[in-house]
Protein backbone atom coordinates (compact mmCIF):
# COMPACT_ATOMS: atom_id res chain seq x y z
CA UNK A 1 246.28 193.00 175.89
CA UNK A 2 247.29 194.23 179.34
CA UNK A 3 250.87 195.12 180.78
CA UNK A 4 249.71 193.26 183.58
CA UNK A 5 249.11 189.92 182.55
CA UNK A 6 251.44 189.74 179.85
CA UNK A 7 254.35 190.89 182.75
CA UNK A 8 252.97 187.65 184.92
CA UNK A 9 253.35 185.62 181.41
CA UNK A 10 256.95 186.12 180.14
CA UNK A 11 257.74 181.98 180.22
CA UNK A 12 254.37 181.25 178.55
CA UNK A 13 255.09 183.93 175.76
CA UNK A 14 258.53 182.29 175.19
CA UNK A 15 257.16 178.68 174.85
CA UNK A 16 254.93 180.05 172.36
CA UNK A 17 257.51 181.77 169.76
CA UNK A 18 259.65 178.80 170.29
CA UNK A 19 256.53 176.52 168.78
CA UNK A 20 255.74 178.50 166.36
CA UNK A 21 258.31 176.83 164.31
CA UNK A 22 256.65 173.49 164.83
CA UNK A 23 253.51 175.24 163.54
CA UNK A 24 250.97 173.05 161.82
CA UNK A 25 253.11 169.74 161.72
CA UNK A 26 253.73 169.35 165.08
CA UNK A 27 250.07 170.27 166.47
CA UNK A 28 247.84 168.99 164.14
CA UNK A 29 245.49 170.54 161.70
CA UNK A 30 244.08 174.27 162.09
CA UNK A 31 240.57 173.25 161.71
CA UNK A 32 239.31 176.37 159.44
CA UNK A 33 236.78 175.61 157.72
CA UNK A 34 237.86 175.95 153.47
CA UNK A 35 235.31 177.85 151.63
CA UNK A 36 236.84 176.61 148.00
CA UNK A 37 235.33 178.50 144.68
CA UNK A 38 231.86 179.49 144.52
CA UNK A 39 231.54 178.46 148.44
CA UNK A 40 229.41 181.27 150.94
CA UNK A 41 230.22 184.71 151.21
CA UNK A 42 227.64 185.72 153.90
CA UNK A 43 228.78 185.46 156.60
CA UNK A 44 226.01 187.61 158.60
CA UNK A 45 225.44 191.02 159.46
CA UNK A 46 225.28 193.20 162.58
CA UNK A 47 223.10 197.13 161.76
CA UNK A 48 223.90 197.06 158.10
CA UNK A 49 228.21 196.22 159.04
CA UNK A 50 228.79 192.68 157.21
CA UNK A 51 230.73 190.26 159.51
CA UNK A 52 234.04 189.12 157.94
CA UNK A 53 234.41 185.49 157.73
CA UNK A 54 237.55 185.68 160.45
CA UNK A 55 234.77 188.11 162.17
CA UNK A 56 232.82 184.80 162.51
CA UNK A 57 235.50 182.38 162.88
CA UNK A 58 237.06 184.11 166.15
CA UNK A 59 233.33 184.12 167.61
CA UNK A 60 233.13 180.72 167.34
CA UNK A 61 236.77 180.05 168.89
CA UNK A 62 236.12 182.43 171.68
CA UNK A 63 232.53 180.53 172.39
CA UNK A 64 234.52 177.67 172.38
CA UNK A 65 237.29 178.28 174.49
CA UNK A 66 234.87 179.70 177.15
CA UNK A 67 233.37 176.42 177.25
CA UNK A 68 236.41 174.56 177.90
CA UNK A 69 237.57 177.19 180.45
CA UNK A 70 234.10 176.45 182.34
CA UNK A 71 234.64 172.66 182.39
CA UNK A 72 232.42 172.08 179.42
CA UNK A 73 233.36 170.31 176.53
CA UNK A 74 230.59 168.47 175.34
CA UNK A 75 228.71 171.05 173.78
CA UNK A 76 227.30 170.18 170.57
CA UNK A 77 228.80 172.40 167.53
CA UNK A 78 225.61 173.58 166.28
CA UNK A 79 224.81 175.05 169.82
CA UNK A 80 228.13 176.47 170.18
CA UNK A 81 227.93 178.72 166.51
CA UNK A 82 224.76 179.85 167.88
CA UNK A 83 225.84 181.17 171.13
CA UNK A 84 228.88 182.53 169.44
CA UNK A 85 226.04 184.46 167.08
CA UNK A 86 224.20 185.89 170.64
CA UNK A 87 228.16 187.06 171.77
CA UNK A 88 228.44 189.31 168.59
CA UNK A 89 225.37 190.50 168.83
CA UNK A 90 225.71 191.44 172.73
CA UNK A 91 229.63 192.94 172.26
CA UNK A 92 228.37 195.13 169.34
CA UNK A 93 225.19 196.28 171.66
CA UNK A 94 227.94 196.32 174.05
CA UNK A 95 230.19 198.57 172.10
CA UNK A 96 226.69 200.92 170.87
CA UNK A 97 226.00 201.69 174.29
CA UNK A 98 229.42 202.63 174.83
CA UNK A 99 230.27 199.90 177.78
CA UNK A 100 233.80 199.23 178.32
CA UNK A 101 236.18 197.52 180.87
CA UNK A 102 239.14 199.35 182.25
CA UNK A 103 242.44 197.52 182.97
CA UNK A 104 242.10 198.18 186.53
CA UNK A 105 238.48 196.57 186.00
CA UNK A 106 240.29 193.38 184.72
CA UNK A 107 243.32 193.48 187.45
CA UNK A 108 240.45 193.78 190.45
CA UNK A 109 238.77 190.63 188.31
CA UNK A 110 241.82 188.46 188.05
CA UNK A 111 242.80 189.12 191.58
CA UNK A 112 239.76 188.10 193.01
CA UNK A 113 239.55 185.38 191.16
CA UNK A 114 239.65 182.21 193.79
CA UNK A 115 242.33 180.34 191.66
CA UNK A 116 244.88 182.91 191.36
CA UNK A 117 244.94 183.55 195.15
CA UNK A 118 246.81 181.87 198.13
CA UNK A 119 245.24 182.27 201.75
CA UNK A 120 243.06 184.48 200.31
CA UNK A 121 245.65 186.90 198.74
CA UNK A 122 246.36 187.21 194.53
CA UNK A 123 249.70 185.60 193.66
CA UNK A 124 251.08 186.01 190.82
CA UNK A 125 252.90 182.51 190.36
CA UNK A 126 249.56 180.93 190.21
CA UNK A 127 248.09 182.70 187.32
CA UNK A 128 251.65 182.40 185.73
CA UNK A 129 251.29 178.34 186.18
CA UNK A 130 247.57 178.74 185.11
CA UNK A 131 248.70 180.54 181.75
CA UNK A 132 250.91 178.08 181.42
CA UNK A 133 248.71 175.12 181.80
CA UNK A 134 245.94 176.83 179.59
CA UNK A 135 248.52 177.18 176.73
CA UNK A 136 250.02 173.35 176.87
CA UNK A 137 246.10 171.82 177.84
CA UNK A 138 244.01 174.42 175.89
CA UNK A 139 246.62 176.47 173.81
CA UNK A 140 244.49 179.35 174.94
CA UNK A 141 247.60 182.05 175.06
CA UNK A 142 247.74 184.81 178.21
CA UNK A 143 246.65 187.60 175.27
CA UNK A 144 243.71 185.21 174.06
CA UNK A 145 242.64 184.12 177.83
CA UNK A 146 242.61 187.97 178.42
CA UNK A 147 240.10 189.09 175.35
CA UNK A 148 238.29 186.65 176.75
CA UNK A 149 237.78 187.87 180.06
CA UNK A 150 237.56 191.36 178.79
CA UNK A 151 234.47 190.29 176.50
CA UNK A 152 232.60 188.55 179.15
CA UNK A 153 232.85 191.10 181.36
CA UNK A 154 231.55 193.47 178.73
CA UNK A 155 229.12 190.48 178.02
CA UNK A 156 228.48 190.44 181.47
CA UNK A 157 227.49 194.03 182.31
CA UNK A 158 225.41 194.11 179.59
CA UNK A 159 223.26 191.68 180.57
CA UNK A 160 222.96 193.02 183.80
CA UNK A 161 222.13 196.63 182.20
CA UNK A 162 219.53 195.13 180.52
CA UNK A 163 217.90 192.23 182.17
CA UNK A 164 218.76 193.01 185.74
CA UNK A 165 214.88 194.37 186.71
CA UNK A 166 213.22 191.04 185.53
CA UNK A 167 212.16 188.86 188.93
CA UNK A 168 210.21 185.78 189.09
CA UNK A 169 206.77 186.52 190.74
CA UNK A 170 204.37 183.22 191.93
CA UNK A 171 206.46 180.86 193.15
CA UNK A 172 205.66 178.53 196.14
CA UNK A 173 208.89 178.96 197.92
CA UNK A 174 207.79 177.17 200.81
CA UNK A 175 206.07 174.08 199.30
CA UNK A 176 209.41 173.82 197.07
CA UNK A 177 211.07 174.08 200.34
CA UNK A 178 209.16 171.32 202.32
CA UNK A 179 209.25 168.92 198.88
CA UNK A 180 213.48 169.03 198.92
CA UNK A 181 214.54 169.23 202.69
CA UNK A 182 211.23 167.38 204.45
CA UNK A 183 212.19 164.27 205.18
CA UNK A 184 210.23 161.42 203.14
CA UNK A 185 209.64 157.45 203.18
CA UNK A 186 209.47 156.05 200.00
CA UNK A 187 208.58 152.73 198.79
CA UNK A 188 209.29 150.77 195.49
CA UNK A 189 208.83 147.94 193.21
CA UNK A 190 211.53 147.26 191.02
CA UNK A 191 211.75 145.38 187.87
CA UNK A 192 214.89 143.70 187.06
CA UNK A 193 216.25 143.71 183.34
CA UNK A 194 218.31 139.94 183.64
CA UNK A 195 215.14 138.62 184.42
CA UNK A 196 213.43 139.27 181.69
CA UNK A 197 216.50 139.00 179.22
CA UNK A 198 216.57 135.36 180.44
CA UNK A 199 213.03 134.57 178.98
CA UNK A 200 213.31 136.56 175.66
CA UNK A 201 213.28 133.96 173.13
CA UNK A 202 215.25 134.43 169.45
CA UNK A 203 214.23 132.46 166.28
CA UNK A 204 217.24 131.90 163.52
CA UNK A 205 215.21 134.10 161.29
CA UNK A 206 215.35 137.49 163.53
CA UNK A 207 219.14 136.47 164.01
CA UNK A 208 219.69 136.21 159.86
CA UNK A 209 217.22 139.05 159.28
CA UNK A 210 219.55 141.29 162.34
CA UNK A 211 222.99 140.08 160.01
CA UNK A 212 221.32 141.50 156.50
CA UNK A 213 219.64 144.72 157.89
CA UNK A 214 223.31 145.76 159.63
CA UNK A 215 226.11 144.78 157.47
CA UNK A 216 228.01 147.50 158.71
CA UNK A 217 227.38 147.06 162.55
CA UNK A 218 231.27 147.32 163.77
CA UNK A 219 230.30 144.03 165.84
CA UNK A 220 229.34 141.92 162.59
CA UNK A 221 232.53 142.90 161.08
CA UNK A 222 236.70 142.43 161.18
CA UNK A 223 238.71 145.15 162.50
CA UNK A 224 240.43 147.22 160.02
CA UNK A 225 243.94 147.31 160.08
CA UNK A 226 247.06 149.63 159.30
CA UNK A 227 250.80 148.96 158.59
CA UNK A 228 252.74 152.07 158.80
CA UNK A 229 256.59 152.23 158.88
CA UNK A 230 258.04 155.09 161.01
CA UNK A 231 261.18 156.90 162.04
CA UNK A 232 261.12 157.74 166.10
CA UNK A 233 263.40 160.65 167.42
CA UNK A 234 264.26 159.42 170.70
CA UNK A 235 264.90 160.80 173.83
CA UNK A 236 267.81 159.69 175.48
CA UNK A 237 267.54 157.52 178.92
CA UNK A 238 269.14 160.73 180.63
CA UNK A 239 266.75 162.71 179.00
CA UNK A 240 264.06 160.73 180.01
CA UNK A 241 264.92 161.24 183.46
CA UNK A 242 264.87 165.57 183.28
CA UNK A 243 262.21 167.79 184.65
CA UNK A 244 258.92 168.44 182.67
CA UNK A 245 260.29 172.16 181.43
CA UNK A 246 263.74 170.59 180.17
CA UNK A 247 262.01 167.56 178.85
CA UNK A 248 259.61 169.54 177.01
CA UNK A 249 262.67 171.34 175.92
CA UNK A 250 264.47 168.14 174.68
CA UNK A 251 261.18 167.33 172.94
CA UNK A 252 260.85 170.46 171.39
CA UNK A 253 264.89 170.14 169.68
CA UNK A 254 263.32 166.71 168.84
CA UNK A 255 260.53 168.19 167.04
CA UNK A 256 262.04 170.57 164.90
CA UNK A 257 264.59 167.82 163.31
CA UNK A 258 261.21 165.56 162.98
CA UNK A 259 259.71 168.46 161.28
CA UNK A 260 262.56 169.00 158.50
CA UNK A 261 262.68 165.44 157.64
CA UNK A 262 258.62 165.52 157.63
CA UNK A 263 258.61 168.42 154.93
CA UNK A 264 261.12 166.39 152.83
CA UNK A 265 258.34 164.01 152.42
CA UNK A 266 255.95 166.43 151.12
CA UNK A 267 254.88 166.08 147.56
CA UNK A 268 257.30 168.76 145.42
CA UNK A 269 254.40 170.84 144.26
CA UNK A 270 256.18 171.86 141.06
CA UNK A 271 255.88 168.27 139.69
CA UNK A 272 254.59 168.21 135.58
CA UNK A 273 252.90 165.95 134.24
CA UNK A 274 250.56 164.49 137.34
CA UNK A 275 247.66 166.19 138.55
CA UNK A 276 248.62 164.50 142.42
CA UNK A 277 252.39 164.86 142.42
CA UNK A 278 254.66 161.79 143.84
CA UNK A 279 255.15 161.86 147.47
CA UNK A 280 258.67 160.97 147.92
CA UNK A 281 260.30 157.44 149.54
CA UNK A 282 260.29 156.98 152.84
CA UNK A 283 262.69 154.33 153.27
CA UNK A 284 264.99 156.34 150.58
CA UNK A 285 264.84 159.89 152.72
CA UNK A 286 265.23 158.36 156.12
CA UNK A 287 268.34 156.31 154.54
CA UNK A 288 269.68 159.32 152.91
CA UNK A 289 269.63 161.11 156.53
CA UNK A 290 271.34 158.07 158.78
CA UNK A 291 267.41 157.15 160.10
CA UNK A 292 266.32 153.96 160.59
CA UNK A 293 262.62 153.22 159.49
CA UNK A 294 260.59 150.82 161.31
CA UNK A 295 258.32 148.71 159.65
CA UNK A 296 255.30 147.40 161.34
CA UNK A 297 252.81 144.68 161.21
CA UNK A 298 248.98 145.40 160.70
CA UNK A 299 247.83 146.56 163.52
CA UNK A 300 243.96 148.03 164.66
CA UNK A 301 243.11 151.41 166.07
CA UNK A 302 242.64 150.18 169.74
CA UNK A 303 246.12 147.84 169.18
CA UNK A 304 249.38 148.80 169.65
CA UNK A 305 251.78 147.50 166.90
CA UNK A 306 253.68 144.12 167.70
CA UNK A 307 257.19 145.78 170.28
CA UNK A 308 255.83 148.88 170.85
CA UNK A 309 254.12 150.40 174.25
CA UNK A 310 250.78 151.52 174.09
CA UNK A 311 250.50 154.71 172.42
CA UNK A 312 247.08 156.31 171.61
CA UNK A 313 248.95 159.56 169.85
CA UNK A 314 250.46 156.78 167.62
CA UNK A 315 247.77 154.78 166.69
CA UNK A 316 245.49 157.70 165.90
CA UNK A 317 248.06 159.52 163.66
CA UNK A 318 248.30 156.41 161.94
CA UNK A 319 244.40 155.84 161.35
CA UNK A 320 244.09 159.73 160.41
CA UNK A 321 246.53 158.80 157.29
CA UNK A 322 244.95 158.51 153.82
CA UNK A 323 246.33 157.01 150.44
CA UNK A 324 245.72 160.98 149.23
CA UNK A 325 247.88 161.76 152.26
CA UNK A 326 249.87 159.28 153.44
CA UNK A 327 253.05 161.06 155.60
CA UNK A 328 252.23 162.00 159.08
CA UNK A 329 252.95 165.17 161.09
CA UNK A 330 255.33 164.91 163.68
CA UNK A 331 253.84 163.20 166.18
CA UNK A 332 254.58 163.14 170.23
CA UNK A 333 254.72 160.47 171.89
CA UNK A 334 256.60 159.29 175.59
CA UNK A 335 259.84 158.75 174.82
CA UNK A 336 260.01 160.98 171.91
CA UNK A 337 258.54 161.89 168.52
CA UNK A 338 257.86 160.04 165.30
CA UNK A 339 257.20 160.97 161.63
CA UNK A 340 255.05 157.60 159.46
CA UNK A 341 254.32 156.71 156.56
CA UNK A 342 250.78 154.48 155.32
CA UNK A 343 252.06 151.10 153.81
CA UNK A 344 248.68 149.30 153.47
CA UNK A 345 245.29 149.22 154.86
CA UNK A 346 243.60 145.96 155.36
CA UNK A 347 240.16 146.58 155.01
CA UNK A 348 237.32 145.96 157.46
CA UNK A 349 234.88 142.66 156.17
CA UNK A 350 231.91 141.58 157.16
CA UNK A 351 232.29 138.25 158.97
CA UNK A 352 230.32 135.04 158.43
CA UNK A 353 226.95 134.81 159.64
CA UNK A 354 227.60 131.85 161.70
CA UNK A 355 230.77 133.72 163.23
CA UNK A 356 228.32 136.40 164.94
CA UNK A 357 224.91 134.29 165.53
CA UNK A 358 226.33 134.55 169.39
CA UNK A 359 226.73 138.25 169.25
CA UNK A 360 223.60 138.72 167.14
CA UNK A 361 221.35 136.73 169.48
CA UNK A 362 222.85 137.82 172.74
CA UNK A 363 222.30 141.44 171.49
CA UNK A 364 218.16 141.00 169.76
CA UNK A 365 217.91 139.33 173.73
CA UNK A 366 219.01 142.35 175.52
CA UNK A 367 216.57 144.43 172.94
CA UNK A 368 213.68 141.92 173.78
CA UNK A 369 214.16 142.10 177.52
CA UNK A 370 214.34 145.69 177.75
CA UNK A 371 210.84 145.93 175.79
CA UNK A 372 209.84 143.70 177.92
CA UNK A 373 210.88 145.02 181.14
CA UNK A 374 209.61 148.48 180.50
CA UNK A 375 206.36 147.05 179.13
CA UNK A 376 206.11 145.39 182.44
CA UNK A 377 206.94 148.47 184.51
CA UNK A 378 204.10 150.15 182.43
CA UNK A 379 201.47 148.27 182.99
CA UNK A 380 202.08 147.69 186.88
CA UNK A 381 202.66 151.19 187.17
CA UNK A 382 199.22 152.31 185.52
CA UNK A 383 197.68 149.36 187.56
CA UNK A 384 199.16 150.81 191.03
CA UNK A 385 198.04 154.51 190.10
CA UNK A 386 194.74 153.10 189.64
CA UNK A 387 194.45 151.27 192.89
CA UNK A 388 196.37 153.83 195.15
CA UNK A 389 193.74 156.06 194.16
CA UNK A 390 190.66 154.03 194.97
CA UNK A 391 192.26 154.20 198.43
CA UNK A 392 194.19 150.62 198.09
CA UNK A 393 197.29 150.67 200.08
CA UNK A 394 200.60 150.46 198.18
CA UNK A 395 202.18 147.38 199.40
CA UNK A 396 198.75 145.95 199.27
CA UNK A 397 198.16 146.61 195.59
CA UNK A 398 201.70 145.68 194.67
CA UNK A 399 201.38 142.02 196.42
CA UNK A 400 197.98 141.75 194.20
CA UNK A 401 200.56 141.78 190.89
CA UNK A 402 203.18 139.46 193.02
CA UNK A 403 205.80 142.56 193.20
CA UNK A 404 207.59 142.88 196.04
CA UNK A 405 207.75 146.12 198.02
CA UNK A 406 211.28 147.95 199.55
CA UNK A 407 210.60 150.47 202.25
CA UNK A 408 213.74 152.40 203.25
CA UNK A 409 214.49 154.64 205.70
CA UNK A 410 212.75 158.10 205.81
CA UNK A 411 215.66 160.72 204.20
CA UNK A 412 215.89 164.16 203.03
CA UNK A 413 215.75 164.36 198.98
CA UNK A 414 218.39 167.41 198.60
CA UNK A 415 220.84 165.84 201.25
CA UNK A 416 221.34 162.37 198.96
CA UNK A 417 224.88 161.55 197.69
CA UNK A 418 224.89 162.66 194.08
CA UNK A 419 227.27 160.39 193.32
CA UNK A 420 225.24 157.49 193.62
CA UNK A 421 222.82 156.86 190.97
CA UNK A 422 220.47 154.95 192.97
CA UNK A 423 220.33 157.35 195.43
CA UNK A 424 220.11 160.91 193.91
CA UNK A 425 216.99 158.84 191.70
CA UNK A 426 214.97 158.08 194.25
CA UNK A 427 216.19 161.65 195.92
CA UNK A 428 214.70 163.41 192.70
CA UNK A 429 211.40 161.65 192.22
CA UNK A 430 210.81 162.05 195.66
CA UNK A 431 210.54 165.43 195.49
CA UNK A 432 209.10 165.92 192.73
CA UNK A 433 205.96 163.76 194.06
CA UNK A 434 203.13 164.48 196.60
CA UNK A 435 202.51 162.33 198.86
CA UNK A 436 200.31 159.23 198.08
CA UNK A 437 201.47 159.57 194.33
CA UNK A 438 202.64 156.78 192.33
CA UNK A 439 205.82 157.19 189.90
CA UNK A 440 205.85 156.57 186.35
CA UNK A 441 208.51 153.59 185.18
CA UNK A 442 212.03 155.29 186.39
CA UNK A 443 215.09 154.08 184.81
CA UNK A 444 218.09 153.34 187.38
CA UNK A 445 220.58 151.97 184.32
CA UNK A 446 223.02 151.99 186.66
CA UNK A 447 221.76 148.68 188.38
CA UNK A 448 219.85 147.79 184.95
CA UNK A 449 216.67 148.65 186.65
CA UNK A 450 213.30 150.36 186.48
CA UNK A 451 211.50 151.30 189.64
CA UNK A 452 207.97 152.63 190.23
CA UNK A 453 208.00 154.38 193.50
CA UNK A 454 205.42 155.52 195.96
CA UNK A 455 205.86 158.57 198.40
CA UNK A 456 204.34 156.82 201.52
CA UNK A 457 204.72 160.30 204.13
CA UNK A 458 206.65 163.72 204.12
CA UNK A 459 207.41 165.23 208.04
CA UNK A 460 207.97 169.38 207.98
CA UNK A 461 211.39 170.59 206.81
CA UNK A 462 213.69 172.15 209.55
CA UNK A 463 212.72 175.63 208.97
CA UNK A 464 215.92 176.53 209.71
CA UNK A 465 217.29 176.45 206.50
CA UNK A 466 214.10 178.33 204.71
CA UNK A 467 215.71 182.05 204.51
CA UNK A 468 218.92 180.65 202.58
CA UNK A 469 216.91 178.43 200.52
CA UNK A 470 214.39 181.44 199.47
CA UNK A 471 217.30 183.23 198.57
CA UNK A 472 218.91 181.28 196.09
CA UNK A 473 215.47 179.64 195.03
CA UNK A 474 214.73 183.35 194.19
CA UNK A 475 218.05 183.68 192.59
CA UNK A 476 217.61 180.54 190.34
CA UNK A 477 213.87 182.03 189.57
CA UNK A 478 215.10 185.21 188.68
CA UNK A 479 218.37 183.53 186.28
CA UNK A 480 216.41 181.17 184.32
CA UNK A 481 213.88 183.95 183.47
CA UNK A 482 217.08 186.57 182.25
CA UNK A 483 218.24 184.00 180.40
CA UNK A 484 215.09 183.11 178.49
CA UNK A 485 214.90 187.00 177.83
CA UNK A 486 218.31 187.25 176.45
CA UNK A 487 217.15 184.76 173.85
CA UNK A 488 214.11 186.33 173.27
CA UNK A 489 216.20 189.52 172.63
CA UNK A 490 218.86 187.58 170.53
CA UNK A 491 216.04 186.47 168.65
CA UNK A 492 214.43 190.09 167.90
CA UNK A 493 218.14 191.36 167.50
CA UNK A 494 218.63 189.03 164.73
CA UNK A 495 215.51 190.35 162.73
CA UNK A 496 216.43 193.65 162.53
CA UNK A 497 216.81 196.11 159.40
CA UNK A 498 220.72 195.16 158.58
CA UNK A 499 220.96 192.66 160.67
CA UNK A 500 220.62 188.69 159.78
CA UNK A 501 222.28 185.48 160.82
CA UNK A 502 224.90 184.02 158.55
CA UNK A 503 223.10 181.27 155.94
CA UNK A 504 224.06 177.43 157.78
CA UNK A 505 224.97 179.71 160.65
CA UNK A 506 224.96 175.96 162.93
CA UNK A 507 227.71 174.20 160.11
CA UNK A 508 230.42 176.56 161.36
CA UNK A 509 230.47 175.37 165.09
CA UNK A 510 233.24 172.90 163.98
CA UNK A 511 235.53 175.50 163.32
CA UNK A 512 238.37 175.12 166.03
């Protein structure tokens, strides 16, 4: 896209013309989503200009690769066609309002960009080794990683052309204030989970009645179980030994004679006389071409097969295989790369009843304990509300229902370590309470708790820290409000004349 990044990217754009040969075998499938005869044509519509189904497909890659370039890859699919949806729509009002991005726009971005500088200066090797590392981790290419920052920029200043006047009005900055960074004593009950998993009792009948109603729990049955045979490409012990670049290189050579002898298993699509033409024999072709095929015993998915290292890559190529489709694509692994074939499945079965009686009761326990640990929690919870407000002390009320009360030290809720759960729980609830309130039942399933806490004092926040914390308070205000606008306007965009959402618009986030 730019002369810039593409000169900072010459290594990356070698890589990829040398995989291109490798293609689909050696990286998996491409993920589109097949429309077949008779499937959708509508694929939406921005002012009366019909998107084209790549129109849609690209939206949805783009959406998805700016997730994983923000650290986010847990974003369901339905939300992520959606969003994609709200881009289109806000590039197209982009492009009507006639907002662009220069290349010197994009060179000032990328330069200021905190990873691609060095004692606070740009250099250029590390957004070469980040281009890099996108295209082996992401394969997001320099060109692709530079649409993208083009569109969110465009993305970017259209939201701020737009939505930039709306402020948050109302707020209690200073009682916010005192609730995070005053510090607080707190005091809690807790209610164990092993305690009451210990009394829950289980009759034979609940265990039987568990067995029948869940015949395909994964814990009431046998693993199932593959046997593949395989050829492995090596790499040589000296090999094994070179740098990452001329190890990837060795892999690469690997590849490409995996991939020949991987097409020669392909059913001959001329075949007569068979609707699903013959694939052809394994043993046979890797014979005919001086390979020697391993044949291994039944193994399950979380298993390595009997001699060989561990190998996730391995044992999920060889679950992905189907009778239908039964020769892998060339497949990485440590030491080298493999091509297999299915030989059998051995089904999953359910096992005996009297095999998983310890598994069923252990786990209708657990579901009886919890019930009646929360149930517990409830009802001293709603007792201790009740009390508290009569004017009953805390620790008095809580003795009344024999619980026993943990004071700890007075801290400041927003200054707890996040990374402990414990902490950052009692940090939260703390603030969100006044003082003299008692909690609802709080989870901690970290320590297979529930608490109910009490806020027993709150001193006066340093007010130090109170023109900082106005300022991004404001700032959080003011970004949750601009972003419930731009749905609002995404919304109203998306009823206009010539303009609708594609049908099932949420069953195309799985495009990849």
């Amino acid at each position: 896209m730019m002369k810039f990044l593409r000169s900072q990217s010459q290594t990356v754009l070698i890589l990829i013309l040398a995989f291109i040969c490798v293609g689909f075998f050696f990286y998996g499938n491409s993920g589109i989503l097949s429309q077949g005869n008779g499937g959708p044509t509508d694929f939406g519509s921005i002012d009366g200009e019909s998107l084209s189904v790549a129109q849609l497909y690209q939206a949805i890659r783009d959406q998805r690769n700016m997730l994983r370039l923000s650290g986010n890859q847990e974003t369901p699919q339905a939300d992520i066609a959606r969003e994609a949806w709200q881009r289109l729509l806000a590039l197209h009002e982009a492009e009507k309002l006639h907002i662009d991005v220069s290349d010197a726009e994009m060179l000032t971005y990328i330069q200021s960009r905190p990873e691609f500088q060095k004692n606070g200066v740009y250099d250029p090797s590390l957004y070469s080794t980040m281009m890099t590392e996108l295209q082996n981790g992401l394969h997001i290419s320099p060109d692709a990683y530079a649409g993208l920052i083009h569109d969110q920029l465009r993305t970017e200043a259209l939201y701020k052309s737009l939505f930039s006047s709306i402020r948050s009005i109302g707020a209690d900055v200073q009682a916010e204030y005192e609730k995070q960074y005053g510090p607080v004593q707190v005091s809690y009950v807790t209610f164990p989970a092993a305690s009451y998993i210990a009394g829950a009792q289980v009759t034979p009948q609940e265990v039987e009645a568990a067995y029948k109603a869940n015949p395909m729990n994964p814990a009431y049955r046998t693993d199932e179980k593959r046997q593949v045979e395989y050829v492995l490409f090596p790499l040589s012990a000296d090999q094994m030994k070179l740098a990452d670049k001329d190890k990837d290189a060795a892999i690469q050579a690997l590849g490409d004679k995996a991939l020949d002898f991987a097409l020669a298993l392909q059913p001959d699509p001329n075949a007569t006389n068979t609707s699903t033409p013959p694939t052809a024999d394994f043993q046979a072709e890797a014979k005919k071409r001086n390979l020697t095929p391993v044949t291994t015993n039944f193994f399950p998915v979380n298993t390595p097969p009997g001699g060989m290292a561990p190998s996730p890559a391995f044992n999920n190529a060889a679950f992905a295989l189907t009778k239908e489709d039964p020769i892998s694509k060339v497949v990485q692994l440590d030491n080298g790369v493999v091509v297999m074939h299915l030989v059998e499945i051995q089904p999953s079965e359910l096992k005996s009843l009297a095999e998983v009686t310890p598994a069923i009761t252990k786990e209708l326990q657990q579901q009886k304990g919890a019930q009646a640990q929360q149930a517990a929690a409830a009802i001293a919870a709603a007792v201790l509300q009740v009390e508290v407000k009569k004017g009953t002390d805390f620790k008095t009320a809580a003795a009344a229902q024999h619980l026993t009360v943990q004071t700890i030290p007075a801290f400041v809720p927003r200054n707890v370590s996040m990374s402990d759960m414990k902490q950052a729980t009692l940090g939260y609830y703390s603030a969100m309470l006044p003082v003299g309130a008692v909690s609802q039942p709080v989870p901690l399933e970290s320590e297979s708790l529930v608490l109910v806490l009490h806020v027993d004092s709150r001193a006066p926040a340093d007010p130090a820290g109170m023109a900082d914390f106005e300022s991004h308070f404001r700032e959080t205000q003011d970004q949750q409000l601009r972003g419930a606008a731009f749905l609002d306007w995404a919304n109203w965009q998306s009823k206009q004349p010539g303009t609708h959402r594609p049908p099932n618009l949420e069953a195309y986030g799985a495009v990849d």
